[in-house]
PDB file of N, CA and C in Angstrom:
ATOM      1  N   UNK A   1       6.391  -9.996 -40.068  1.00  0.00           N
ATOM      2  CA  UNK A   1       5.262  -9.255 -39.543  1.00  0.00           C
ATOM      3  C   UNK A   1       5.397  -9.171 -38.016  1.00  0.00           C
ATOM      4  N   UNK A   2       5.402  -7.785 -37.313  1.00  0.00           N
ATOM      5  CA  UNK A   2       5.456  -7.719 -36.314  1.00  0.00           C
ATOM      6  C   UNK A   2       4.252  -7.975 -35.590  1.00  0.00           C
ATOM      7  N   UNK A   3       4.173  -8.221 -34.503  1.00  0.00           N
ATOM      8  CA  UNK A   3       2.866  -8.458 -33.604  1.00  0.00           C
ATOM      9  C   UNK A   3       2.654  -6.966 -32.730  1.00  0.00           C
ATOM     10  N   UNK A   4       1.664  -6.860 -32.771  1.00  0.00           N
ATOM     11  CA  UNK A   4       1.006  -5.442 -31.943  1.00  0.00           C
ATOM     12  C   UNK A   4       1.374  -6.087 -30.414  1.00  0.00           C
ATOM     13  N   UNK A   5       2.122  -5.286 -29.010  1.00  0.00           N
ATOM     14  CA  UNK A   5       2.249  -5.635 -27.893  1.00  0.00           C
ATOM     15  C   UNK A   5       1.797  -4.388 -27.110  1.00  0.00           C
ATOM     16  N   UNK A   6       0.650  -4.779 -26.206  1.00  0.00           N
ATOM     17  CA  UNK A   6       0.377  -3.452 -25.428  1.00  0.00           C
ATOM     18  C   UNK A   6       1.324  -3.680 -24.325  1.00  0.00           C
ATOM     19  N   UNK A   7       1.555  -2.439 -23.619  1.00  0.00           N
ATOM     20  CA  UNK A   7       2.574  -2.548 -22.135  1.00  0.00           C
ATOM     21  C   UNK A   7       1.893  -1.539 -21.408  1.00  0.00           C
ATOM     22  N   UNK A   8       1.953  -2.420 -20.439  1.00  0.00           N
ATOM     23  CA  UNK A   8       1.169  -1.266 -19.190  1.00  0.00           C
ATOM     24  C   UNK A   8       2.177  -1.250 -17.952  1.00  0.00           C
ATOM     25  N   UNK A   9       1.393  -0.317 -17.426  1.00  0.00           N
ATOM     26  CA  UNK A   9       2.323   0.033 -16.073  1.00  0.00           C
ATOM     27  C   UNK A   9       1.484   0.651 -15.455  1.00  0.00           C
ATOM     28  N   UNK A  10       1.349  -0.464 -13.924  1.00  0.00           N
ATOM     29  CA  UNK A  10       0.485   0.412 -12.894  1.00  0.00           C
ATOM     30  C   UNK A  10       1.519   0.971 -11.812  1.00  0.00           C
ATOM     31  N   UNK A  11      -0.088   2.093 -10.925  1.00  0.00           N
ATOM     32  CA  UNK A  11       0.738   3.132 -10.253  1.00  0.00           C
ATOM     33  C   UNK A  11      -0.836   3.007  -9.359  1.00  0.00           C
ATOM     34  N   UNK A  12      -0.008   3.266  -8.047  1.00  0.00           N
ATOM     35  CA  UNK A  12      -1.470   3.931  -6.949  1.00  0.00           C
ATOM     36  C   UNK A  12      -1.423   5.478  -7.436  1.00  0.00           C
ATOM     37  N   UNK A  13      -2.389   6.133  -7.166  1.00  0.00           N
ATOM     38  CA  UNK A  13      -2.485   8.063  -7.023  1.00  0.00           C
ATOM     39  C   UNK A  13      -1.429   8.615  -6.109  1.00  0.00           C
ATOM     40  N   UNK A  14      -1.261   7.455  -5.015  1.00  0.00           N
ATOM     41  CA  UNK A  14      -0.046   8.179  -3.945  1.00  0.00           C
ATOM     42  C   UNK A  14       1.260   8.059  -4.849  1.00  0.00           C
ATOM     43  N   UNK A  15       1.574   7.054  -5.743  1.00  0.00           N
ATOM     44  CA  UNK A  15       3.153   6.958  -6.106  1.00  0.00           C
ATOM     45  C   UNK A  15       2.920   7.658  -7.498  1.00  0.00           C
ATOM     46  N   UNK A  16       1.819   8.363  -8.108  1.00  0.00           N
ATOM     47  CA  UNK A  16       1.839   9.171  -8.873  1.00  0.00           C
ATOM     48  C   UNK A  16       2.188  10.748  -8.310  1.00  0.00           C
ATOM     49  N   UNK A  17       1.654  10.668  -6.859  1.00  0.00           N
ATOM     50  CA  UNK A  17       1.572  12.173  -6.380  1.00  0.00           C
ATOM     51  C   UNK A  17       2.717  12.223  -6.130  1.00  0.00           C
ATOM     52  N   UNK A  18       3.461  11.521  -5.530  1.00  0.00           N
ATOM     53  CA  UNK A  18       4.707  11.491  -5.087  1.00  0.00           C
ATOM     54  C   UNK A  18       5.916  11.550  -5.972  1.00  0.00           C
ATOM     55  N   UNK A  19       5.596  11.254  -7.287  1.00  0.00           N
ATOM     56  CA  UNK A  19       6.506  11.491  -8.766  1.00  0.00           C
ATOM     57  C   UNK A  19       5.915  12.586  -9.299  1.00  0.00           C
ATOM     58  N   UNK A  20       5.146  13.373  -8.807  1.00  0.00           N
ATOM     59  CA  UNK A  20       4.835  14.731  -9.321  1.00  0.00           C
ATOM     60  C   UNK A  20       4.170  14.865  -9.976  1.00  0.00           C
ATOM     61  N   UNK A  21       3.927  13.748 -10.611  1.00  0.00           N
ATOM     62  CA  UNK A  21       3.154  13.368 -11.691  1.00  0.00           C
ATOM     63  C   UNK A  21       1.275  13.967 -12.004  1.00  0.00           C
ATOM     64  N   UNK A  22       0.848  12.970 -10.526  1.00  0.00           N
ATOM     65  CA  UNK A  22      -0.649  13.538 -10.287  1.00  0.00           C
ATOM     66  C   UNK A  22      -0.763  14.538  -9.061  1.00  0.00           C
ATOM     67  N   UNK A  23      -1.483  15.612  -9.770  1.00  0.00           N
ATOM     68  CA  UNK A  23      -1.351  17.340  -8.891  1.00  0.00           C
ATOM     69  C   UNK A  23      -2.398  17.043  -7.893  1.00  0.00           C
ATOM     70  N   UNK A  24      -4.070  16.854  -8.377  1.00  0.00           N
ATOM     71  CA  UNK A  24      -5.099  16.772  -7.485  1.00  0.00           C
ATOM     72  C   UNK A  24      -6.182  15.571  -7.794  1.00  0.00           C
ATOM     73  N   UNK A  25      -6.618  14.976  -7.467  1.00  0.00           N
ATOM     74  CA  UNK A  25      -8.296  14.487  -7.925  1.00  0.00           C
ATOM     75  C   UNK A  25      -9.146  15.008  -7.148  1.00  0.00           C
ATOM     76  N   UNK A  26     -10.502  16.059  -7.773  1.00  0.00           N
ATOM     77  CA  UNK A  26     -11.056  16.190  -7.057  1.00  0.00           C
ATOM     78  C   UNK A  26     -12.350  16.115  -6.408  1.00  0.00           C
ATOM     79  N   UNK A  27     -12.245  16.173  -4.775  1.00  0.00           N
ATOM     80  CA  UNK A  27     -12.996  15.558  -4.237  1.00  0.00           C
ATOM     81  C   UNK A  27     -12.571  14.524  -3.224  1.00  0.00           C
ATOM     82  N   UNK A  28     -11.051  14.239  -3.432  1.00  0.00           N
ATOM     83  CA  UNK A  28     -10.319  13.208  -2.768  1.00  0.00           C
ATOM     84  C   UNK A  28      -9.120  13.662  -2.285  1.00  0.00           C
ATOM     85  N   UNK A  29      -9.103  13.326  -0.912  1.00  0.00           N
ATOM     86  CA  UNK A  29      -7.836  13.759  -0.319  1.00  0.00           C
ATOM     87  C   UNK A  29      -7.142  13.032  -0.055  1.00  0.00           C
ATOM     88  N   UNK A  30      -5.827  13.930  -0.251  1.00  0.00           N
ATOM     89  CA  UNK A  30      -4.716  12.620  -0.687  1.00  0.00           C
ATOM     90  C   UNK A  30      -3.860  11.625   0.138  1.00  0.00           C
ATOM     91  N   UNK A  31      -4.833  11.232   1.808  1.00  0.00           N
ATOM     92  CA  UNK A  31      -4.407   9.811   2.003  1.00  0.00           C
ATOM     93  C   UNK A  31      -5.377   9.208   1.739  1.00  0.00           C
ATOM     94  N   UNK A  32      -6.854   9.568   0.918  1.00  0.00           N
ATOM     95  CA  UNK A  32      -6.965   8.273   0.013  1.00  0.00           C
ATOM     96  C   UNK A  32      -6.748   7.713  -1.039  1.00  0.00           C
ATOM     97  N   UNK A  33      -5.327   8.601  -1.753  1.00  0.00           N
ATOM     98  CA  UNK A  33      -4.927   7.996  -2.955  1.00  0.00           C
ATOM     99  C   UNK A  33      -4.548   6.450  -2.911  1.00  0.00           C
ATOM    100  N   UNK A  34      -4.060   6.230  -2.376  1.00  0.00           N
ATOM    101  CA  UNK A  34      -3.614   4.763  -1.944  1.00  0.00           C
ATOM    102  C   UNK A  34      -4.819   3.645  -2.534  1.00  0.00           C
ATOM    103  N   UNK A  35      -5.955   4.165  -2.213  1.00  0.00           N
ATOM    104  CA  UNK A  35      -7.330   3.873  -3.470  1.00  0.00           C
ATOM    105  C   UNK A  35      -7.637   3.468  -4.653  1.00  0.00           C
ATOM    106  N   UNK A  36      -6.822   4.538  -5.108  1.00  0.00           N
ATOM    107  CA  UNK A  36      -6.821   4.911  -6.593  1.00  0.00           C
ATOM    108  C   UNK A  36      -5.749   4.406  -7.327  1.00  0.00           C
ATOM    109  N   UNK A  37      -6.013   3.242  -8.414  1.00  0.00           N
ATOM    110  CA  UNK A  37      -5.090   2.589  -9.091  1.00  0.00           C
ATOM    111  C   UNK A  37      -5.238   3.404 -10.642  1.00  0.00           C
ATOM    112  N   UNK A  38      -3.967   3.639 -11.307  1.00  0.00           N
ATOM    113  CA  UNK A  38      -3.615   3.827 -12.481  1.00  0.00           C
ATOM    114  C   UNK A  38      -3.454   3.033 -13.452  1.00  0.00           C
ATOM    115  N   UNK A  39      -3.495   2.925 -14.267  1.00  0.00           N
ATOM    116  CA  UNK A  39      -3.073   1.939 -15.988  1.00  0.00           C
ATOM    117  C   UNK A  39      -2.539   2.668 -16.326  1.00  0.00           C
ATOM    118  N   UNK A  40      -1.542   2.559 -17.149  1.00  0.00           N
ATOM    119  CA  UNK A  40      -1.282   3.749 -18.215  1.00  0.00           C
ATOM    120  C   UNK A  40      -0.405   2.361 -19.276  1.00  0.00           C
ATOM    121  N   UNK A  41      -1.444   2.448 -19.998  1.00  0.00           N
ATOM    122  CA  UNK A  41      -0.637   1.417 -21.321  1.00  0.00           C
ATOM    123  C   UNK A  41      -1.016   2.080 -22.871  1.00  0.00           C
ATOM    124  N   UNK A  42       0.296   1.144 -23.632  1.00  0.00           N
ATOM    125  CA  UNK A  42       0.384   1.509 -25.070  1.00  0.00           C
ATOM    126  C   UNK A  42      -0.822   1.107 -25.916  1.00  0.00           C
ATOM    127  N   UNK A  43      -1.605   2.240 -26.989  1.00  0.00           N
ATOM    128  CA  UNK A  43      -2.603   1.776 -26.903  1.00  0.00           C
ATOM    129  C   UNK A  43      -1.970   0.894 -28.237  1.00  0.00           C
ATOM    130  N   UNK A  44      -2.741  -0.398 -28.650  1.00  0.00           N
ATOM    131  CA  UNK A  44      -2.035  -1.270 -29.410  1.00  0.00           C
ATOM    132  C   UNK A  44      -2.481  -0.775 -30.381  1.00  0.00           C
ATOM    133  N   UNK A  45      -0.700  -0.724 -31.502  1.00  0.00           N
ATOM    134  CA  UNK A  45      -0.625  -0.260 -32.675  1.00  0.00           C
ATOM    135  C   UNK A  45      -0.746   1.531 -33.367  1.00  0.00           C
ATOM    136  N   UNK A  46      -0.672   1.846 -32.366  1.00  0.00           N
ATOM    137  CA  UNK A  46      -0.815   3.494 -32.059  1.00  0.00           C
ATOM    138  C   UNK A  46       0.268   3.787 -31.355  1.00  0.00           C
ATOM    139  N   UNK A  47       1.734   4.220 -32.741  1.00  0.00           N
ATOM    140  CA  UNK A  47       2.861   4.747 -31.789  1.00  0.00           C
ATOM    141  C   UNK A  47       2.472   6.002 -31.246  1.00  0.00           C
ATOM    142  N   UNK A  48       2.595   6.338 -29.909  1.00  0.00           N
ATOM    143  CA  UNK A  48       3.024   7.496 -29.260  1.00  0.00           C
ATOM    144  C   UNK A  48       1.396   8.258 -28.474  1.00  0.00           C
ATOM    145  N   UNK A  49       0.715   6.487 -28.317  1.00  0.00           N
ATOM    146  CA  UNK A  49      -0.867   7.055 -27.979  1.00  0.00           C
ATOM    147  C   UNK A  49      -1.022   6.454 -26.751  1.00  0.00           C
ATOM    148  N   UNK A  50      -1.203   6.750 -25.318  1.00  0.00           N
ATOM    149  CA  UNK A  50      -1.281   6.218 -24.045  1.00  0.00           C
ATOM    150  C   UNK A  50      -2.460   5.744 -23.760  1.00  0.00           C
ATOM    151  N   UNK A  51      -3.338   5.002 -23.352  1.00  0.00           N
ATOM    152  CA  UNK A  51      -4.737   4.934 -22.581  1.00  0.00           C
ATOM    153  C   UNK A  51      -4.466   4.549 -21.097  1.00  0.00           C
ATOM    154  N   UNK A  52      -5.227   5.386 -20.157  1.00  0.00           N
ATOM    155  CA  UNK A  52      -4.670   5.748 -18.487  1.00  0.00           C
ATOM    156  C   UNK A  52      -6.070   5.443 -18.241  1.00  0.00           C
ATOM    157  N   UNK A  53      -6.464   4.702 -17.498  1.00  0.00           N
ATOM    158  CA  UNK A  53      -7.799   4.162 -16.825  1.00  0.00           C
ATOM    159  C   UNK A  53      -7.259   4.326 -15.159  1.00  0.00           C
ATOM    160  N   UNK A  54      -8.550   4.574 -14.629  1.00  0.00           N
ATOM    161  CA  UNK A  54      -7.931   4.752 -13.501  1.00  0.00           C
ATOM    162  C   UNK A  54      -9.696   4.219 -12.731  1.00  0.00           C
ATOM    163  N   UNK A  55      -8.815   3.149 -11.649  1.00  0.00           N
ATOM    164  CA  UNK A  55      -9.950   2.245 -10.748  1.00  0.00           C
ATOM    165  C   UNK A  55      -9.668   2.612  -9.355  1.00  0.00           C
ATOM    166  N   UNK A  56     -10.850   3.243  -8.875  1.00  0.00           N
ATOM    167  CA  UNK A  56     -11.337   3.330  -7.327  1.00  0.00           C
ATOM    168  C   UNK A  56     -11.936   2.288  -6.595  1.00  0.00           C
ATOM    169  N   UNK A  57     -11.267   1.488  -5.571  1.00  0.00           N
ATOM    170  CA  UNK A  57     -11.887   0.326  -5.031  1.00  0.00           C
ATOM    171  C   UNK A  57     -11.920  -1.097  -5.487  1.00  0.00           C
ATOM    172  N   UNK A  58     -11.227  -0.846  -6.747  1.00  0.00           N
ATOM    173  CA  UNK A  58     -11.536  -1.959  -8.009  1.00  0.00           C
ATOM    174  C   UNK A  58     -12.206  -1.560  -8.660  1.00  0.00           C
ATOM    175  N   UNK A  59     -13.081  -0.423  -8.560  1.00  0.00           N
ATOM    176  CA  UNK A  59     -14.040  -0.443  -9.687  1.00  0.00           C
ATOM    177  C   UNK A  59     -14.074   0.391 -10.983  1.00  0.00           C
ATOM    178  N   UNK A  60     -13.340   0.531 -12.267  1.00  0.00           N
ATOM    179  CA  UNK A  60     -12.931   0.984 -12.990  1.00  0.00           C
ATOM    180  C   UNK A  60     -13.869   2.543 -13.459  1.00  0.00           C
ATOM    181  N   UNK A  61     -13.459   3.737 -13.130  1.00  0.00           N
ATOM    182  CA  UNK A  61     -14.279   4.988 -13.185  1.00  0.00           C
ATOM    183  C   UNK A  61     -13.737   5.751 -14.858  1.00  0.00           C
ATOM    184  N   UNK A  62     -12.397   5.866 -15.049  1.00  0.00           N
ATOM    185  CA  UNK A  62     -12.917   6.687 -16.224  1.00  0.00           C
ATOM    186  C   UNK A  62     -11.244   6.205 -17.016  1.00  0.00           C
ATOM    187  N   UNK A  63     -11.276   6.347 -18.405  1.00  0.00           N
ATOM    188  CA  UNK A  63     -10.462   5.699 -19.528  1.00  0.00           C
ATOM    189  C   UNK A  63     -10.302   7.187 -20.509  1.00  0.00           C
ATOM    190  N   UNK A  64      -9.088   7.544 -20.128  1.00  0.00           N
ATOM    191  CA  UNK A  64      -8.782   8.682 -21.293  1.00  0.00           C
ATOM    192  C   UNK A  64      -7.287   8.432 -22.225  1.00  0.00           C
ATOM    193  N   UNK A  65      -7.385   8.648 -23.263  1.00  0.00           N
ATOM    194  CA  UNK A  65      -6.521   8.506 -24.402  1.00  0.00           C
ATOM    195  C   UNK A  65      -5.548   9.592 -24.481  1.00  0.00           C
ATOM    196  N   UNK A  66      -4.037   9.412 -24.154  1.00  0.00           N
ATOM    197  CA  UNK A  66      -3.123  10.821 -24.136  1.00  0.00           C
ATOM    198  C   UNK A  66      -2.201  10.522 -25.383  1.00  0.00           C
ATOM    199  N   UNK A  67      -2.143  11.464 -26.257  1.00  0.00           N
ATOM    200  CA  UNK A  67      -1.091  11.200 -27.445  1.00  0.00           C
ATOM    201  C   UNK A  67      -0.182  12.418 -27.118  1.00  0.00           C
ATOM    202  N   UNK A  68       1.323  11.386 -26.671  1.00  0.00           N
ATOM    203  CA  UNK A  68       2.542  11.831 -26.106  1.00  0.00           C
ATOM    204  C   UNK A  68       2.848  13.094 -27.231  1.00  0.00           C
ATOM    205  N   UNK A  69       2.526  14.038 -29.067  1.00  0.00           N
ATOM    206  CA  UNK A  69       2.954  14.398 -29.413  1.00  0.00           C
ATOM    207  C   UNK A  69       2.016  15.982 -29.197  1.00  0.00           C
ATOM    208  N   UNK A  70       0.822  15.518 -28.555  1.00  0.00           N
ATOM    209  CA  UNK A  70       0.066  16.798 -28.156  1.00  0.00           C
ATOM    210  C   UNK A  70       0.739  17.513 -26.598  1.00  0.00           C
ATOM    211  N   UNK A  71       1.423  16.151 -25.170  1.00  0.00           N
ATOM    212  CA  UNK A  71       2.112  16.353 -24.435  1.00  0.00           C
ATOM    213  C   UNK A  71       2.910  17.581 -24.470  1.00  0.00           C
ATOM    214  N   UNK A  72       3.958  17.342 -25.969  1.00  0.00           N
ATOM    215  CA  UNK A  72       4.892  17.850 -25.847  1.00  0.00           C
ATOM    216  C   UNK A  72       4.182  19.101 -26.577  1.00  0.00           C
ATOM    217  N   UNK A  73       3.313  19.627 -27.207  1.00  0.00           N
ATOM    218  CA  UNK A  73       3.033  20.732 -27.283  1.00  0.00           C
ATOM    219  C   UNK A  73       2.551  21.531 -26.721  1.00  0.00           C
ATOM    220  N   UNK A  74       1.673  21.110 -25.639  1.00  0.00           N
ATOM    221  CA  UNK A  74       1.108  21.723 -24.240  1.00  0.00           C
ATOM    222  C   UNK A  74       2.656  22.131 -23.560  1.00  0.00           C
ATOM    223  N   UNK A  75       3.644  21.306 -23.384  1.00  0.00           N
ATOM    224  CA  UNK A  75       4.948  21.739 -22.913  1.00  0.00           C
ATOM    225  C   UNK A  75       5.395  22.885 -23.763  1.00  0.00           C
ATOM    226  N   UNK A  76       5.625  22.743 -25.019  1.00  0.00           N
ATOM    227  CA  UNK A  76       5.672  23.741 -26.022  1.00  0.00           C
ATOM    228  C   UNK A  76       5.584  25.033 -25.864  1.00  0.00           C
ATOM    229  N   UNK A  77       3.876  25.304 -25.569  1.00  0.00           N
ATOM    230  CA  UNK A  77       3.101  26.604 -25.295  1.00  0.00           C
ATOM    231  C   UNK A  77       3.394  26.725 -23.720  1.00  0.00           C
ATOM    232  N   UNK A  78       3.924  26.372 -22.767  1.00  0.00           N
ATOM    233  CA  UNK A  78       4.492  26.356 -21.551  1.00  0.00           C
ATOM    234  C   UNK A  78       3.279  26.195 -20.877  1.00  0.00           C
ATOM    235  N   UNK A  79       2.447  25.163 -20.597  1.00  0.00           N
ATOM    236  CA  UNK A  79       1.086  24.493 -19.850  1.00  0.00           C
ATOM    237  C   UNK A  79       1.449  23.534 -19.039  1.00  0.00           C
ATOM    238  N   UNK A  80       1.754  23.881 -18.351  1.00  0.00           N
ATOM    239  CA  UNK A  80       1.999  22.735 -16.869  1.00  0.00           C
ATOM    240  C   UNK A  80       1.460  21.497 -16.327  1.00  0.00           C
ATOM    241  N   UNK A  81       0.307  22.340 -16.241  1.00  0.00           N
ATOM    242  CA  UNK A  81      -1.197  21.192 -15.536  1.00  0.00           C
ATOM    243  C   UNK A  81      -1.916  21.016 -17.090  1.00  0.00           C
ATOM    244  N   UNK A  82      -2.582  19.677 -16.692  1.00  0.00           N
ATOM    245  CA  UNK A  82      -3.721  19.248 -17.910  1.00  0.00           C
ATOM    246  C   UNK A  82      -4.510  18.678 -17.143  1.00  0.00           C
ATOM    247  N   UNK A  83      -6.194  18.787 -16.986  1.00  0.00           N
ATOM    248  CA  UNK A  83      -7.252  18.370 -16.409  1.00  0.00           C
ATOM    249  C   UNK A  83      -7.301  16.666 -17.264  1.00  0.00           C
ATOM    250  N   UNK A  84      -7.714  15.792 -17.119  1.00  0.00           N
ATOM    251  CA  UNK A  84      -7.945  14.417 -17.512  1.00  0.00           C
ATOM    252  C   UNK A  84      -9.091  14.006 -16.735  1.00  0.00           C
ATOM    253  N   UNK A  85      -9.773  13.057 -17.355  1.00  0.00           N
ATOM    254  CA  UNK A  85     -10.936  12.036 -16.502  1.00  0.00           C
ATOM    255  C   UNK A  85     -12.326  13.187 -16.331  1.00  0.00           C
ATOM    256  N   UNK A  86     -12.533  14.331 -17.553  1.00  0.00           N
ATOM    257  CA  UNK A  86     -13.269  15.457 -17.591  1.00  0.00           C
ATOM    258  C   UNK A  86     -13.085  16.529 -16.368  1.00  0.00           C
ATOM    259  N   UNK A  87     -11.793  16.693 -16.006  1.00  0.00           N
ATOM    260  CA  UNK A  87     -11.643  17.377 -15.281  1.00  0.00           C
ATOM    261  C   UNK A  87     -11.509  17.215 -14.000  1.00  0.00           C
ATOM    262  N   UNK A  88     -12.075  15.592 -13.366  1.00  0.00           N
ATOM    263  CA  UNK A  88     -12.018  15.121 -12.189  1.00  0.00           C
ATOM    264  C   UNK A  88     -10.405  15.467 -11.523  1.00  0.00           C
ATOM    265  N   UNK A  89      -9.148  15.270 -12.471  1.00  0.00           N
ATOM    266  CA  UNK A  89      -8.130  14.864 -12.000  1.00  0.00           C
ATOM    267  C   UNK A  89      -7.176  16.034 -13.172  1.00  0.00           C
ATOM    268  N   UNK A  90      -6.219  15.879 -12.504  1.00  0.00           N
ATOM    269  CA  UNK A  90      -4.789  17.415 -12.781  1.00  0.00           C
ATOM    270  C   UNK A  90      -3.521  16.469 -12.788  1.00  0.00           C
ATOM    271  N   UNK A  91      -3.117  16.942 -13.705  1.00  0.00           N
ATOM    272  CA  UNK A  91      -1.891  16.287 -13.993  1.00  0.00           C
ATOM    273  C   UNK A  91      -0.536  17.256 -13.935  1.00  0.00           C
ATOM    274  N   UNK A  92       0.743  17.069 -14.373  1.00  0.00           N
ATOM    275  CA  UNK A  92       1.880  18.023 -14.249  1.00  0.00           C
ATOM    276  C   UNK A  92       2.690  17.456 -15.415  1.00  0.00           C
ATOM    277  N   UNK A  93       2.306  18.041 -16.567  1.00  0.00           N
ATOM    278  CA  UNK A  93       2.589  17.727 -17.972  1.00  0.00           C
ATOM    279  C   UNK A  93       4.113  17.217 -17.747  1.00  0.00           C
ATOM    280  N   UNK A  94       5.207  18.182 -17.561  1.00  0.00           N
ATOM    281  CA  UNK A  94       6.402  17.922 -18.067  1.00  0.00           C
ATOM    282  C   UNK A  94       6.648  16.401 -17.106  1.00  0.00           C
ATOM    283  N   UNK A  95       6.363  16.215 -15.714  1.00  0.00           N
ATOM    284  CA  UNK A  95       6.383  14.608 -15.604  1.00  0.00           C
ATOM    285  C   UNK A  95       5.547  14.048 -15.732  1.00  0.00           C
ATOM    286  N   UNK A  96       4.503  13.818 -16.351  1.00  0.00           N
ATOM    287  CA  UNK A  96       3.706  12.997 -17.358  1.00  0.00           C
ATOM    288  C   UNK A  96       4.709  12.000 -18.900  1.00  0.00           C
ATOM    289  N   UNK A  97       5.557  13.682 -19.057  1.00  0.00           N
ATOM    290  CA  UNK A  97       6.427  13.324 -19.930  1.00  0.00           C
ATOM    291  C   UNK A  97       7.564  12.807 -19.536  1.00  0.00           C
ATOM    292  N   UNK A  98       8.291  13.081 -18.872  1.00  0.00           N
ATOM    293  CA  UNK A  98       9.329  12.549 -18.212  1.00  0.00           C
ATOM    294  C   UNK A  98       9.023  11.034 -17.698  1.00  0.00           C
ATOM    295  N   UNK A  99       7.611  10.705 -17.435  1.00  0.00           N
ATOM    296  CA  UNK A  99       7.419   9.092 -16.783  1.00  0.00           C
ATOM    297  C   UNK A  99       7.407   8.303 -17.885  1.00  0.00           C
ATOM    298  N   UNK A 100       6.630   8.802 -18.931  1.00  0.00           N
ATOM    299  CA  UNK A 100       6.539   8.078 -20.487  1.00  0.00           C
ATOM    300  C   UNK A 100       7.664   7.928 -20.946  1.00  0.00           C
ATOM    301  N   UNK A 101       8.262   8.822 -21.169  1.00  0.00           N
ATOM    302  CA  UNK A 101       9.716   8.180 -21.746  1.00  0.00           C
ATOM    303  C   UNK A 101      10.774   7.650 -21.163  1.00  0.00           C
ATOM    304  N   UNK A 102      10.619   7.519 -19.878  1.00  0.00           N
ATOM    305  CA  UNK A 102      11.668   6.638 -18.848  1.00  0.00           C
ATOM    306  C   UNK A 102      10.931   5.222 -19.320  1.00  0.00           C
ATOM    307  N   UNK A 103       9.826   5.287 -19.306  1.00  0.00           N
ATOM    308  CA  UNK A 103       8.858   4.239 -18.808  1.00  0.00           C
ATOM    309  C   UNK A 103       8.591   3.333 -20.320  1.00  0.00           C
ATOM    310  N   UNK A 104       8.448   3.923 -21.041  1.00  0.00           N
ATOM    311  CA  UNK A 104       8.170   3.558 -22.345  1.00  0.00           C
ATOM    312  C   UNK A 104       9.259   3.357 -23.605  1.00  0.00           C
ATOM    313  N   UNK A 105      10.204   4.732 -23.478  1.00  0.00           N
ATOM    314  CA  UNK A 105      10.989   5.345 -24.731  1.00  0.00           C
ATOM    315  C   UNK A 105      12.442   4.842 -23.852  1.00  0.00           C
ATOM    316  N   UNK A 106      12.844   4.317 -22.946  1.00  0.00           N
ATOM    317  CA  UNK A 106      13.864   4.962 -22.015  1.00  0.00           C
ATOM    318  C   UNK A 106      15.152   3.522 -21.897  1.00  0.00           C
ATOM    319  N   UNK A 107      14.821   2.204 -23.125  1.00  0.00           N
ATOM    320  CA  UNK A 107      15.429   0.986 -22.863  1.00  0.00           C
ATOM    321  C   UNK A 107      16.495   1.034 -24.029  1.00  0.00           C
TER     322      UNK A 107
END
C-alpha cells in the first residue's frame, strides 16, 4: 500500500513573473511581487490535480484547484492566459505547463 505524499513548491510572484509564468495580479505592481508567496502542491491522492494558494504578507488570500489535463486543453484550443484567484491574477498557460512538468513530471 502506497502512502498518499503531497509536494509543494514555493515561488515569490517576482520568480513566477520572471518564469513567465505569472502575467498580472491585479491591483499590484510588480515590485510588490516580492510580497506575494505561491504554493503550488500535489493535491493528495489526485493524480494530475494542483492546489496554488497564494499569501500576501503572510496572510493566506485565495486557494484554487488546477487539473494539469484541463491545462493542456486550454493549450489545445490555443488559450494562453487563464484568470485564477476569481480573476484577481493571469497566468501564461503553456508555462504553467512547462513548470508542472519540470517540477512535478520531470525526475
Amino acid at each position: 500500500m502506497t502512502k498518499n505524499r503531497t509536494t509543494v513548491i514555493k515561488y515569490t510572484a517576482s520568480e513566477l513573473f520572471r518564469k513567465k509564468v505569472l502575467v498580472e495580479i491585479d491591483g499590484l505592481d510588480t515590485s510588490r511581487f516580492r510580497n506575494v508567496k505561491f504554493d503550488i502542491a500535489t493535491a493528495a491522492g489526485v493524480v494530475g490535480t494542483f492546489d496554488i494558494s497564494a499569501k500576501f504578507l503572510g496572510v493566506t488570500m485565495e486557494k484554487v484547484t488546477v487539473v494539469f489535463q484541463d491545462l493542456l486543453q486550454l493549450q489545445y484550443e490555443g488559450v494562453t492566459e487563464m484568470k485564477i484567484f476569481e480573476g484577481r491574477a493571469k497566468i501564461n498557460v503553456n508555462s504553467l505547463i512547462f513548470l508542472l512538468n519540470k517540477k512535478f513530471y520531470g525526475k
